[in-house]
C-alpha atoms as a PDB file:
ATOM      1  CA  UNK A   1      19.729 -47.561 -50.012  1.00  0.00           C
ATOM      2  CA  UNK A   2      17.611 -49.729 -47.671  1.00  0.00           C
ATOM      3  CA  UNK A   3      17.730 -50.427 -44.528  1.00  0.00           C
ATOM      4  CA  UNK A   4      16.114 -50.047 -40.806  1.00  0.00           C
ATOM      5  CA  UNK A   5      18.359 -47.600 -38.944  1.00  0.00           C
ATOM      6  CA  UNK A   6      19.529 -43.784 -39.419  1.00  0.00           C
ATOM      7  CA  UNK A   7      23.223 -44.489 -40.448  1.00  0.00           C
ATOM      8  CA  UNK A   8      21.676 -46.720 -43.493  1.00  0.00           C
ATOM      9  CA  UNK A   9      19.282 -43.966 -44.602  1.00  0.00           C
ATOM     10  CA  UNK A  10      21.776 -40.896 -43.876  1.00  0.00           C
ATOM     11  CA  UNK A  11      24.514 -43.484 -45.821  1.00  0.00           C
ATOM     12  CA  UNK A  12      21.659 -42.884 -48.886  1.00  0.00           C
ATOM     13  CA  UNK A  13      21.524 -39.702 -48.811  1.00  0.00           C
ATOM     14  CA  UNK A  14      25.242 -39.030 -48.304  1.00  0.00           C
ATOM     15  CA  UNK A  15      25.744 -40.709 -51.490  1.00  0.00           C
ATOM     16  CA  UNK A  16      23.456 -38.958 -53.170  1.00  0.00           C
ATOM     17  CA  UNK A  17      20.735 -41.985 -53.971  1.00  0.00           C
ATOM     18  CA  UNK A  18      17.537 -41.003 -55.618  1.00  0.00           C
ATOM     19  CA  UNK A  19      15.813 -42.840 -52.504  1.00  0.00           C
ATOM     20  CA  UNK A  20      16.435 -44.309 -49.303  1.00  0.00           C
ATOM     21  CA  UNK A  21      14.224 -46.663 -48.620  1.00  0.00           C
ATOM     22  CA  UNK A  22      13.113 -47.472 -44.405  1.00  0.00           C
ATOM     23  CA  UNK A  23      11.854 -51.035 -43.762  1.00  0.00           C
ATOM     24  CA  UNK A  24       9.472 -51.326 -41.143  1.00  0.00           C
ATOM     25  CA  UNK A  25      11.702 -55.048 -39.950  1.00  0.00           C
ATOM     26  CA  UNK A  26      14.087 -55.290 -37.396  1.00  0.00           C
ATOM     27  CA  UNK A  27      14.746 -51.306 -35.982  1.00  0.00           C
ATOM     28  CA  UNK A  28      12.516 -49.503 -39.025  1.00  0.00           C
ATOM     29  CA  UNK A  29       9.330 -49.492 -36.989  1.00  0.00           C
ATOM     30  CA  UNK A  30      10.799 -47.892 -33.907  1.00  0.00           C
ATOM     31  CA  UNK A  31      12.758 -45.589 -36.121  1.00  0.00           C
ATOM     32  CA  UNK A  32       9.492 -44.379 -37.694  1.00  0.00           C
ATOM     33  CA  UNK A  33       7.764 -44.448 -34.567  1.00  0.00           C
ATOM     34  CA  UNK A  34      10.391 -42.374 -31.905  1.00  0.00           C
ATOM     35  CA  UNK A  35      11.942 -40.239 -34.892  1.00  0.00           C
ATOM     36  CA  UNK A  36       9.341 -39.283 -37.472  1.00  0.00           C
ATOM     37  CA  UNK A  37      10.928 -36.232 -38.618  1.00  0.00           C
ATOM     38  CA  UNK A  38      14.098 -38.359 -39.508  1.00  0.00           C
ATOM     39  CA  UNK A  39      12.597 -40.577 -41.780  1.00  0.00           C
ATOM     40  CA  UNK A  40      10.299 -38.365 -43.303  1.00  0.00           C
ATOM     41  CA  UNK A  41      12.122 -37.919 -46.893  1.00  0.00           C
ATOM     42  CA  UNK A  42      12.585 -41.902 -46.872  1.00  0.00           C
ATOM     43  CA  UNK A  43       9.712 -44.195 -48.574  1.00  0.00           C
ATOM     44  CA  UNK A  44       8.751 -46.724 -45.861  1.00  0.00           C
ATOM     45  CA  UNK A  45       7.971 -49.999 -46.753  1.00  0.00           C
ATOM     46  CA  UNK A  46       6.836 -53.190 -44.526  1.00  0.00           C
ATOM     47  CA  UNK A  47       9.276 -55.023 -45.341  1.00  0.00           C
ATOM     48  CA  UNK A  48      12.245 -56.178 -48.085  1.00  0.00           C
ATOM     49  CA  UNK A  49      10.085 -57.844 -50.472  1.00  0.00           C
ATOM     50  CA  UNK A  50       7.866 -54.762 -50.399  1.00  0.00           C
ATOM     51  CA  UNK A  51      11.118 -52.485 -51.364  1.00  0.00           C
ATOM     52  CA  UNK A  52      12.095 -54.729 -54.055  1.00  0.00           C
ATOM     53  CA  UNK A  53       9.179 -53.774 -55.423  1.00  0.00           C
ATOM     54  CA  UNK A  54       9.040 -50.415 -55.116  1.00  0.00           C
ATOM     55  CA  UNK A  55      12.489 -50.324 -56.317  1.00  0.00           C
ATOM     56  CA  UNK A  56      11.614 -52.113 -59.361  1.00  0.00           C
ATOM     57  CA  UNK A  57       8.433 -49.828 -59.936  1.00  0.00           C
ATOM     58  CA  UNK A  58      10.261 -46.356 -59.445  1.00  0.00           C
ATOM     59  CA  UNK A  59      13.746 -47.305 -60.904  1.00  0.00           C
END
């Protein structure tokens, strides 16, 4: 799962993903920045392009 708010990593997790992925776009960087502990089992990436490629590297 990726995406830049809570619900979309919690909506990974729920569904039992190997990964849910935070990008650092629209919300992510305030997400990482005001709730740290929330995103800490998440990889963090920059942006989509950046998760692509992690995707495709850790599939």
């Amino acid at each position: 799962m990726v995406g830049d708010k809570t619900a979309d990593l919690q909506c990974g997790w729920n569904a039992g993903v190997k990964k849910s992925i935070l990008v650092r776009t629209g919300y992510g960087a305030d997400l990482e920045r005001d709730e740290p502990d929330t995103v800490t089992k998440a990889a963090i990436m920059d942006d989509i392009a950046a998760a692509a490629d992690w995707i495709l590297n850790n599939a």
